[in-house]
C-alpha atoms as a PDB file:
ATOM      1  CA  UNK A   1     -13.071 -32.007  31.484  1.00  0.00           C
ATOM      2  CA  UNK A   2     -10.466 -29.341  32.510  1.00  0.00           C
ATOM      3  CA  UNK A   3      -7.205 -29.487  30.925  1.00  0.00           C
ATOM      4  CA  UNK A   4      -5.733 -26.782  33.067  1.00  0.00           C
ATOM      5  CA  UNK A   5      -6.214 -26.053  37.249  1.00  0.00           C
ATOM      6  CA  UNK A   6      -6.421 -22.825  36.078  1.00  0.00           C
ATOM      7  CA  UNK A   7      -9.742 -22.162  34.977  1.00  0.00           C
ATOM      8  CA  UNK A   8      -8.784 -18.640  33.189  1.00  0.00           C
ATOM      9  CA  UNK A   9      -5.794 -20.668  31.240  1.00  0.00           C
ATOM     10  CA  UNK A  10      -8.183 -23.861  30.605  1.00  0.00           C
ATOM     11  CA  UNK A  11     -10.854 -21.894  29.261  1.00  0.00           C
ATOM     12  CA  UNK A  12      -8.760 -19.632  26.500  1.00  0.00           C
ATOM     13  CA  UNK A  13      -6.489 -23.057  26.325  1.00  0.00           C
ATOM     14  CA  UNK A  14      -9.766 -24.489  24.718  1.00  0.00           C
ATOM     15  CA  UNK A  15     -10.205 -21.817  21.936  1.00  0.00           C
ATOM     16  CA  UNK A  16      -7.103 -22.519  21.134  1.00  0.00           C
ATOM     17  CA  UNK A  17      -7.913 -26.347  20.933  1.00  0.00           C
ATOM     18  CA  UNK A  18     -11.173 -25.492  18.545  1.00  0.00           C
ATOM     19  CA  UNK A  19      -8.485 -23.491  16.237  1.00  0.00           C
ATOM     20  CA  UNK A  20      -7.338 -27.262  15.338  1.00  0.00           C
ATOM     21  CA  UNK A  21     -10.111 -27.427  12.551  1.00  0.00           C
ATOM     22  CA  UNK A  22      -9.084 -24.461  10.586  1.00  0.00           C
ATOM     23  CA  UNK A  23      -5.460 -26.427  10.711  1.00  0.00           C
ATOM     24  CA  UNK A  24      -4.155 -23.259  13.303  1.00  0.00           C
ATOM     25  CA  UNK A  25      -3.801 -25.329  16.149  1.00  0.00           C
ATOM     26  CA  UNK A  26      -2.022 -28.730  17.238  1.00  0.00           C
ATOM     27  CA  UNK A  27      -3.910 -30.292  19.786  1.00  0.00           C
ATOM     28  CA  UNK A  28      -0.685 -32.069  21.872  1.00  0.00           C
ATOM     29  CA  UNK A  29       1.369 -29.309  21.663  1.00  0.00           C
ATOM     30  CA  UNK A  30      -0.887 -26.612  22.384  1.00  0.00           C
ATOM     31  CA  UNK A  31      -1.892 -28.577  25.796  1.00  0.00           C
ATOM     32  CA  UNK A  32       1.680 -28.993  26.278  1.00  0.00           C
ATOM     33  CA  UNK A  33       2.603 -25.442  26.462  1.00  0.00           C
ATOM     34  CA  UNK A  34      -0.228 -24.507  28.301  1.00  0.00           C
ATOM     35  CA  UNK A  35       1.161 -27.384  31.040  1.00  0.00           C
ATOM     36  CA  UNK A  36       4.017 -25.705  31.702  1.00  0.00           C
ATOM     37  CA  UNK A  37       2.027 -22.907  32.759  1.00  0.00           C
ATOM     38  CA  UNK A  38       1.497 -22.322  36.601  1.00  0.00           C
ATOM     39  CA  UNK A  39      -1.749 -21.358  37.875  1.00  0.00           C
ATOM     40  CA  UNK A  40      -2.443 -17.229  37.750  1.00  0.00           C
ATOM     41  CA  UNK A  41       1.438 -16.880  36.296  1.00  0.00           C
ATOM     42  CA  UNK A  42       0.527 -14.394  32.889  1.00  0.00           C
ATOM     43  CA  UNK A  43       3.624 -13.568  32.156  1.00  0.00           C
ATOM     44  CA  UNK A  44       4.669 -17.013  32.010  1.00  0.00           C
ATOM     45  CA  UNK A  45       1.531 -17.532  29.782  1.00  0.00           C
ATOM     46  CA  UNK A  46       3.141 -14.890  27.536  1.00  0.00           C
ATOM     47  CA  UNK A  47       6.167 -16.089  27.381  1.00  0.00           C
ATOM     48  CA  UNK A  48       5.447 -20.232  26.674  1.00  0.00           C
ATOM     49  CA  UNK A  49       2.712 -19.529  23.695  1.00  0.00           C
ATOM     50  CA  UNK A  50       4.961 -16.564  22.858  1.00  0.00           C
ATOM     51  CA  UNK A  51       8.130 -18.437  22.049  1.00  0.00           C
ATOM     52  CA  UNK A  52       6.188 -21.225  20.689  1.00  0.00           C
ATOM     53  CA  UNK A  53       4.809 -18.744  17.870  1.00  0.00           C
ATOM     54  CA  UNK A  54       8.047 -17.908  16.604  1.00  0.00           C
ATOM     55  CA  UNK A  55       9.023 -21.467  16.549  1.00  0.00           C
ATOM     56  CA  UNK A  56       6.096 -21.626  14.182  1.00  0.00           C
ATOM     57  CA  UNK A  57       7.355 -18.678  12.560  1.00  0.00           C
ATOM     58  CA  UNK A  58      10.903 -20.585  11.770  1.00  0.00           C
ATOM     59  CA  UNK A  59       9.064 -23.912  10.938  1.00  0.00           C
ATOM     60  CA  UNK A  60       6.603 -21.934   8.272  1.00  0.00           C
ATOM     61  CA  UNK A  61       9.608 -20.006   6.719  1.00  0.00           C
ATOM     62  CA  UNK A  62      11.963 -23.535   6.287  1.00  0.00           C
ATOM     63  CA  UNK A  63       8.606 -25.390   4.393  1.00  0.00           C
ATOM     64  CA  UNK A  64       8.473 -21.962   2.492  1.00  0.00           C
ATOM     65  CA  UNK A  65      12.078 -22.167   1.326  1.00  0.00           C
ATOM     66  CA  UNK A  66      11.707 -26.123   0.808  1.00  0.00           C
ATOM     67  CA  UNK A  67       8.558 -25.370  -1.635  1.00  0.00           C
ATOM     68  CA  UNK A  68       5.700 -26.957   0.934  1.00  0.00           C
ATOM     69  CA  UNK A  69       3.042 -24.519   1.055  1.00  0.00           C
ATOM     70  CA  UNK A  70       0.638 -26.922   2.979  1.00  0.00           C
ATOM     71  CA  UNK A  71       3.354 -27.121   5.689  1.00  0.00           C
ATOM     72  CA  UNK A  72       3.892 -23.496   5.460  1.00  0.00           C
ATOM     73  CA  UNK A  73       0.486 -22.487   5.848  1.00  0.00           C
ATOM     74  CA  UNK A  74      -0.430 -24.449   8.689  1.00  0.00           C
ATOM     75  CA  UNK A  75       2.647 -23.138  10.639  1.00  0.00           C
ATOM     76  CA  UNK A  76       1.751 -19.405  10.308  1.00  0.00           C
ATOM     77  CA  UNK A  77      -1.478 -20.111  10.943  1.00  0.00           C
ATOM     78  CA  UNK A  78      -0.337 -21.949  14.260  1.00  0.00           C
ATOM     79  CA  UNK A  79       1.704 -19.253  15.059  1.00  0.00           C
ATOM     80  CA  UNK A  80      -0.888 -16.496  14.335  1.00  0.00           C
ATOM     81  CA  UNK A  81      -2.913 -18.516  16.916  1.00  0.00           C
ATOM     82  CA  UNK A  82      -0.585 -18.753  19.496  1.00  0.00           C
ATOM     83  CA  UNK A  83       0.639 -15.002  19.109  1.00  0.00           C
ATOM     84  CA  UNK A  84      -3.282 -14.398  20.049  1.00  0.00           C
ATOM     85  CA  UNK A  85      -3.445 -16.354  22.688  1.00  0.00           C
ATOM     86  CA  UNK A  86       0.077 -15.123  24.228  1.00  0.00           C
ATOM     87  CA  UNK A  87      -1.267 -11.408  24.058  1.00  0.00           C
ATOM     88  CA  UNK A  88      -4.596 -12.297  25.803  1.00  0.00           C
ATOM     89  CA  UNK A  89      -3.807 -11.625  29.482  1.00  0.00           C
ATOM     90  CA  UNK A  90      -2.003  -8.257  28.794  1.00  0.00           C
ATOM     91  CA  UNK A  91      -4.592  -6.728  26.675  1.00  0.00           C
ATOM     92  CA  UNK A  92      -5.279  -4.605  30.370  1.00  0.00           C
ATOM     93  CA  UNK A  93      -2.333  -2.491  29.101  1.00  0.00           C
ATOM     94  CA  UNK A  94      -2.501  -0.678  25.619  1.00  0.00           C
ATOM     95  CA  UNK A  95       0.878   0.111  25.741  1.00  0.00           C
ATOM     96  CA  UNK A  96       2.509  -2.821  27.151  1.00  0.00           C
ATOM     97  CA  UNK A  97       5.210  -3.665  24.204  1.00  0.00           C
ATOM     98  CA  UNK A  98       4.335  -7.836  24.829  1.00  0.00           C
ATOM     99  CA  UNK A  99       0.496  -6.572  23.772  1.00  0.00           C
ATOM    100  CA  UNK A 100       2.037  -4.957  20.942  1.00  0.00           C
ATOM    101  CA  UNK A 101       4.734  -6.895  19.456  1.00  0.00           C
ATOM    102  CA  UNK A 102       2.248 -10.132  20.206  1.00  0.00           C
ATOM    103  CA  UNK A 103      -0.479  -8.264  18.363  1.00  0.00           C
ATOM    104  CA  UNK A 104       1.884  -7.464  15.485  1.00  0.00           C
ATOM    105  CA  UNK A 105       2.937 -11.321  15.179  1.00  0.00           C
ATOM    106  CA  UNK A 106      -0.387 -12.438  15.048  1.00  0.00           C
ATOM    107  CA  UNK A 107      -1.374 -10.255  12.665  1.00  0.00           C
ATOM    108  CA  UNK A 108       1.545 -10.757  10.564  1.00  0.00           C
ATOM    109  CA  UNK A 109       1.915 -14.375  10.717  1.00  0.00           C
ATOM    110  CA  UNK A 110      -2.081 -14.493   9.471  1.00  0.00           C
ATOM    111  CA  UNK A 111      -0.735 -12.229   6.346  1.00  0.00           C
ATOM    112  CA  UNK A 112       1.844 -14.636   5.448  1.00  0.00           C
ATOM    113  CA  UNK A 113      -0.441 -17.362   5.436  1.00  0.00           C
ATOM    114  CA  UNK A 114      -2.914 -15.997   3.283  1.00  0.00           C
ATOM    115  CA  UNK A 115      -1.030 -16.748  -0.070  1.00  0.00           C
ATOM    116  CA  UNK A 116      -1.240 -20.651   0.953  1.00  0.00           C
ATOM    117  CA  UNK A 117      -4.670 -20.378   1.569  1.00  0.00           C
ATOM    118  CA  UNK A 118      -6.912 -22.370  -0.902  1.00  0.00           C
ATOM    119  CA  UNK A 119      -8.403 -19.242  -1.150  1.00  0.00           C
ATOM    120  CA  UNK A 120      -7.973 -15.581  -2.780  1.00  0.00           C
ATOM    121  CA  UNK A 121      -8.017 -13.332  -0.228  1.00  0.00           C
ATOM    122  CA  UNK A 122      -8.715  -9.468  -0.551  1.00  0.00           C
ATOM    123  CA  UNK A 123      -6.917  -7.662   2.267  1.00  0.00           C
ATOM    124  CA  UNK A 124      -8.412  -3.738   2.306  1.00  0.00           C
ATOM    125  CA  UNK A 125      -9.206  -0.969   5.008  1.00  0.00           C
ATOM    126  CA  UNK A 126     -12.446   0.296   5.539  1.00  0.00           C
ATOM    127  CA  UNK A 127     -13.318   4.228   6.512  1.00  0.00           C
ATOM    128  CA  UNK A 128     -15.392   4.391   9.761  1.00  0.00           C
ATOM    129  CA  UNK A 129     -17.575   7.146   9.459  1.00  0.00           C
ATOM    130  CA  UNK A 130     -16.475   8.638  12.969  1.00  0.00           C
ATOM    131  CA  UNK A 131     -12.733   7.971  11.883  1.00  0.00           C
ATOM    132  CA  UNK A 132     -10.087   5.657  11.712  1.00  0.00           C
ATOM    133  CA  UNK A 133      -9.707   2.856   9.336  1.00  0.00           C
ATOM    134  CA  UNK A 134     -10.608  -0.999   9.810  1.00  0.00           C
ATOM    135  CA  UNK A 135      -8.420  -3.380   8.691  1.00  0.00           C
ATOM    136  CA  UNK A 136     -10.246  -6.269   6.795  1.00  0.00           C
ATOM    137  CA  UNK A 137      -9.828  -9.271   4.613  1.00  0.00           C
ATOM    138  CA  UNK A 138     -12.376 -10.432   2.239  1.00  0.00           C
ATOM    139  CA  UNK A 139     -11.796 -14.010   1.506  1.00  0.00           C
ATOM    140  CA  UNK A 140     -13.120 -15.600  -2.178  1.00  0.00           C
ATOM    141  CA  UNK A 141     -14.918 -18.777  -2.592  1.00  0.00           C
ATOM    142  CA  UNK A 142     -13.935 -20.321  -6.160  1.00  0.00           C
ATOM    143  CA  UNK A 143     -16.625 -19.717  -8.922  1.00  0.00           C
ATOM    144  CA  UNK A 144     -17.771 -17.423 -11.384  1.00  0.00           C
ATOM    145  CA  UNK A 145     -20.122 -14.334 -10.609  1.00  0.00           C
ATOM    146  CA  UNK A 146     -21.389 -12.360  -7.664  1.00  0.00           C
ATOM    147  CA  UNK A 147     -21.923 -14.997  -4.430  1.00  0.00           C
ATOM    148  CA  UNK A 148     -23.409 -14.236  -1.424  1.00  0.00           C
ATOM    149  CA  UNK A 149     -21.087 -13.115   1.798  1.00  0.00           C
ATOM    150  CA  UNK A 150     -21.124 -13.785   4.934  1.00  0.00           C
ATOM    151  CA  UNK A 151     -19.826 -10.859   7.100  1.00  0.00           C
ATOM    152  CA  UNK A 152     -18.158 -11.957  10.515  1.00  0.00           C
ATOM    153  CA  UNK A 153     -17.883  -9.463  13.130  1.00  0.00           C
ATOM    154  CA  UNK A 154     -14.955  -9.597  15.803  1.00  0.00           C
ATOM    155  CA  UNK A 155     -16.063 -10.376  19.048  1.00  0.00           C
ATOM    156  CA  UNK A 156     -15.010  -8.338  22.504  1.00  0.00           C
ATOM    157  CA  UNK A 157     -11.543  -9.784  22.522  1.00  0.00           C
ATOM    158  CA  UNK A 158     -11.124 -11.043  18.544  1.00  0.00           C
ATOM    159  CA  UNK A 159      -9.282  -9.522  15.633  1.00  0.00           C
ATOM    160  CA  UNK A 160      -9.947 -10.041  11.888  1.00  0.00           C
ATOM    161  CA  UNK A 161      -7.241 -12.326  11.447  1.00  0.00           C
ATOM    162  CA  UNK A 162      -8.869 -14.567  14.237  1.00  0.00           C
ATOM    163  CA  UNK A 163     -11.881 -14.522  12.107  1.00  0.00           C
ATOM    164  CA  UNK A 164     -10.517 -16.586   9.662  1.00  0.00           C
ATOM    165  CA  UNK A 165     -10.497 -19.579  12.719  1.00  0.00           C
ATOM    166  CA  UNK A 166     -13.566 -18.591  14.676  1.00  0.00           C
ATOM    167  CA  UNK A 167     -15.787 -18.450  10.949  1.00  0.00           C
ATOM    168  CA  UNK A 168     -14.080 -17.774   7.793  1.00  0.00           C
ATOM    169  CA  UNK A 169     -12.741 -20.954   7.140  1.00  0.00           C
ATOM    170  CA  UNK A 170     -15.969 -22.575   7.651  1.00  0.00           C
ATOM    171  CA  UNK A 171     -18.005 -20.213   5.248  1.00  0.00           C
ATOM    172  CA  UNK A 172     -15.582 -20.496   2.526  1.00  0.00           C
ATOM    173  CA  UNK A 173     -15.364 -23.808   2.416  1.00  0.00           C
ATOM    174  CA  UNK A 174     -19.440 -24.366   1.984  1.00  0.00           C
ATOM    175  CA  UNK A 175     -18.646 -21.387  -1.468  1.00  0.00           C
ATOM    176  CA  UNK A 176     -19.328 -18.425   0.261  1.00  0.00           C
ATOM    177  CA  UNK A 177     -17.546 -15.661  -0.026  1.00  0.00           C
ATOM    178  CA  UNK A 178     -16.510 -14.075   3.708  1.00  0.00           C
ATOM    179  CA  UNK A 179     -15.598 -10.378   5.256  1.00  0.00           C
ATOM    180  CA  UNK A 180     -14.097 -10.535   8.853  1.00  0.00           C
ATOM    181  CA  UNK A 181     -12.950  -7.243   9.922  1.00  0.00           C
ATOM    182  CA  UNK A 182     -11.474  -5.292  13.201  1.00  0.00           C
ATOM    183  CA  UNK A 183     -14.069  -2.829  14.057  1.00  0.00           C
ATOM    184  CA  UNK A 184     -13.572  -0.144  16.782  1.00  0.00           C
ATOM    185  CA  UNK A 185     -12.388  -1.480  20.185  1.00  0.00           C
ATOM    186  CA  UNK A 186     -11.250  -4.524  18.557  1.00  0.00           C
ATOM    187  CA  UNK A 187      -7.477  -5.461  16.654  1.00  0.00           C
ATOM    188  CA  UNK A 188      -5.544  -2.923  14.961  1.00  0.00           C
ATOM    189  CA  UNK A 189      -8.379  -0.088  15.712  1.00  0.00           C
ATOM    190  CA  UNK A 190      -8.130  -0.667  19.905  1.00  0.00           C
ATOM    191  CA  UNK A 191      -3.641  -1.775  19.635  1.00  0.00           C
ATOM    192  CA  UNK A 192      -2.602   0.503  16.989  1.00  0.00           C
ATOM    193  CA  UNK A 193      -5.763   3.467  16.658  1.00  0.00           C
ATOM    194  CA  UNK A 194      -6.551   3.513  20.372  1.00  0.00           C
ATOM    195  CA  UNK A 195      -9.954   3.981  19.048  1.00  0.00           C
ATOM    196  CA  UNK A 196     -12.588   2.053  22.114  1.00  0.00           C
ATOM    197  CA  UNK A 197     -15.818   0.134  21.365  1.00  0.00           C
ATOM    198  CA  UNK A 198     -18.810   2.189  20.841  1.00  0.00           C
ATOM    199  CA  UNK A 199     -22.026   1.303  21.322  1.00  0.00           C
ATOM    200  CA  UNK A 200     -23.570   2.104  17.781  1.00  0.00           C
ATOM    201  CA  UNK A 201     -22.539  -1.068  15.935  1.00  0.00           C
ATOM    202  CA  UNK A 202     -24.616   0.013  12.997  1.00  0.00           C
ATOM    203  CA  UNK A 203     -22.598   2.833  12.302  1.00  0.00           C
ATOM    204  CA  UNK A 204     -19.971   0.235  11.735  1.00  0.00           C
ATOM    205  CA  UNK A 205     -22.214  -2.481   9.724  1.00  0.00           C
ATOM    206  CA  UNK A 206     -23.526   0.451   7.347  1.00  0.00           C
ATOM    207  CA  UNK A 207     -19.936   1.294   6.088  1.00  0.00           C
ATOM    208  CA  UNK A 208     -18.559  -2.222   5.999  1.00  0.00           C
ATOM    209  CA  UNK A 209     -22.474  -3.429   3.969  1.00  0.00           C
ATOM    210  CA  UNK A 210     -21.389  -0.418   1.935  1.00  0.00           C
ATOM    211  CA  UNK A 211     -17.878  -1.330   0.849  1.00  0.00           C
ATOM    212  CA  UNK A 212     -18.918  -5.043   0.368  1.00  0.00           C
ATOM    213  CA  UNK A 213     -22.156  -3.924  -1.733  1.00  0.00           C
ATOM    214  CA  UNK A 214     -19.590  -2.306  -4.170  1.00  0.00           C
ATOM    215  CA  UNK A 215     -17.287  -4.817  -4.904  1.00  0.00           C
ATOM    216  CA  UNK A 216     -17.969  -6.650  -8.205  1.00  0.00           C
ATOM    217  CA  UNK A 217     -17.824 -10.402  -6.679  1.00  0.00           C
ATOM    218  CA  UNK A 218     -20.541  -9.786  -3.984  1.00  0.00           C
ATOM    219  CA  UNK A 219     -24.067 -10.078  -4.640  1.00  0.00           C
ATOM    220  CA  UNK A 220     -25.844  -7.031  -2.056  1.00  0.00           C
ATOM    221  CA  UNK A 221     -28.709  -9.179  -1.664  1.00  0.00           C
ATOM    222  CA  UNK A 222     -27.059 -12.215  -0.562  1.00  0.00           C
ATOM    223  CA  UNK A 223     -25.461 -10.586   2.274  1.00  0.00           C
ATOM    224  CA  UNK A 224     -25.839 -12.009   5.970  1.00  0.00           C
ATOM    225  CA  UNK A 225     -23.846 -12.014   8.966  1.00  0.00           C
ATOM    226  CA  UNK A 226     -22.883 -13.903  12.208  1.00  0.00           C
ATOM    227  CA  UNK A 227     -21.922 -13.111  15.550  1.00  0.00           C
ATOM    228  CA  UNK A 228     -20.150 -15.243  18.133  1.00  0.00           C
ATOM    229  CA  UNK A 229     -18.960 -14.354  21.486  1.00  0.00           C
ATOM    230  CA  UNK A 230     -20.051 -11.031  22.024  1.00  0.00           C
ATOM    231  CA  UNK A 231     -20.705 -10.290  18.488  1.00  0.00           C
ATOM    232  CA  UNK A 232     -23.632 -12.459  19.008  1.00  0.00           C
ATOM    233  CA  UNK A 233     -25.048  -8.765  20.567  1.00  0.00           C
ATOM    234  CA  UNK A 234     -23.152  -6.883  17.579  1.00  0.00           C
ATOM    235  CA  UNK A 235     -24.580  -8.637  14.702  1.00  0.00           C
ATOM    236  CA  UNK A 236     -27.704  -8.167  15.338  1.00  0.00           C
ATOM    237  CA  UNK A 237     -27.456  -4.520  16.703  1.00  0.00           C
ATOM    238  CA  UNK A 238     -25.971  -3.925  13.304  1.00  0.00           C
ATOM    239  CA  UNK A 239     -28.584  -5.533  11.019  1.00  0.00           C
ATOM    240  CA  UNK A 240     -31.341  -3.953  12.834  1.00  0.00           C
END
């Protein structure tokens, strides 16, 4: 069932919709601001989910003052998800300053979230071997001792923080831990490096295997990863 004559808007209007179960989405609103965009209009697609992320913003940083971290965290995390999906039909311009400043919301909102999360989360940059630096978070499942880890990969269009709705919420709440990461082409290495997609994904997957080996809470040979959306070609690219 479309929710949208647009079938652009009503497809990304349904990721959106899916984001719901990580508690970064509200299913009535988010189909309301998508209604009151007009078939083919992207800057009015901007502008609708990008004013109703900083209304998020405002409602996350009232429950903060208030003492509700619950209601905190599920407004940034709203309004990281609607920052996203504001910024998705501009990404044809690197230096358009909606791509940007959307980006930097969605990233930023994510951040603030993290200290509601049930969850520790390690946020860290990875070296690429052919340069630049990959932002990452490693999210902590309660529990003693090295666990396994599951690493996520961005898809064509994702970021790290998005990883946290597409997978990382799921894998951390079954006790594993989870390592979602921007990778070249993708987040803050594509907005902020300029640095495109290349083709050899394992150069990528060696140095993020590498950093996650090391780190005391992750056992190296529990280690397995995922791909969705395009990553589905990256993961296994990667591992092989």
């Amino acid at each position: 069932m479309s929710l949208h004559p647009d079938p652009e808007y009503d497809a990304q209007l349904s990721r959106t919709l899916i984001a719901a179960h990580a508690e970064a989405a509200d299913l009535g609103q988010a189909i309301a601001i998508a209604s009151r965009v007009a078939p083919g209009d992207n800057d009015g697609w901007f502008t609708e989910w990008s004013a109703a992320a900083g209304r998020e913003v405002a409602a996350a940083e009232d429950a903060e003052a208030k003492g509700h971290p619950v209601s905190a965290r599920q407004a940034f995390l709203r309004a990281s998800e609607y920052a996203r999906q504001a910024v998705f039909f501009t990404r044809r311009d690197l230096d358009d300053e909606r791509l940007q400043s959307g980006y930097r919301l969605h990233r930023d909102a994510f951040r603030r979230a993290v200290p509601h999360l049930a969850h520790e989360v390690v946020a860290a940059e990875i070296a690429h071997p052919a340069g630049g630096r990959m932002g990452a978070y490693l999210v902590l499942a309660p529990g003693e001792g090295p666990r396994g880890l599951v690493l996520a990969p961005c898809g064509y269009d994702s970021t790290a923080e998005a990883g946290w709705v597409a997978t990382g919420y799921m894998a951390a709440r079954r006790g594993h831990h989870v390592l979602l990461w921007d990778g070249p082409g993708q987040g803050g290495m594509l907005y902020e490096q300029r640095i495109p997609m290349a083709p050899d994904f394992e150069t990528t997957t060696r140095a993020v295997v590498d950093w996650a080996a090391a780190r005391p809470e992750v056992d190296p040979d529990r280690i397995v990863m995922v791909g969705r959306s395009f990553a589905g070609y990256l993961a296994p690219r990667g591992a092989a």
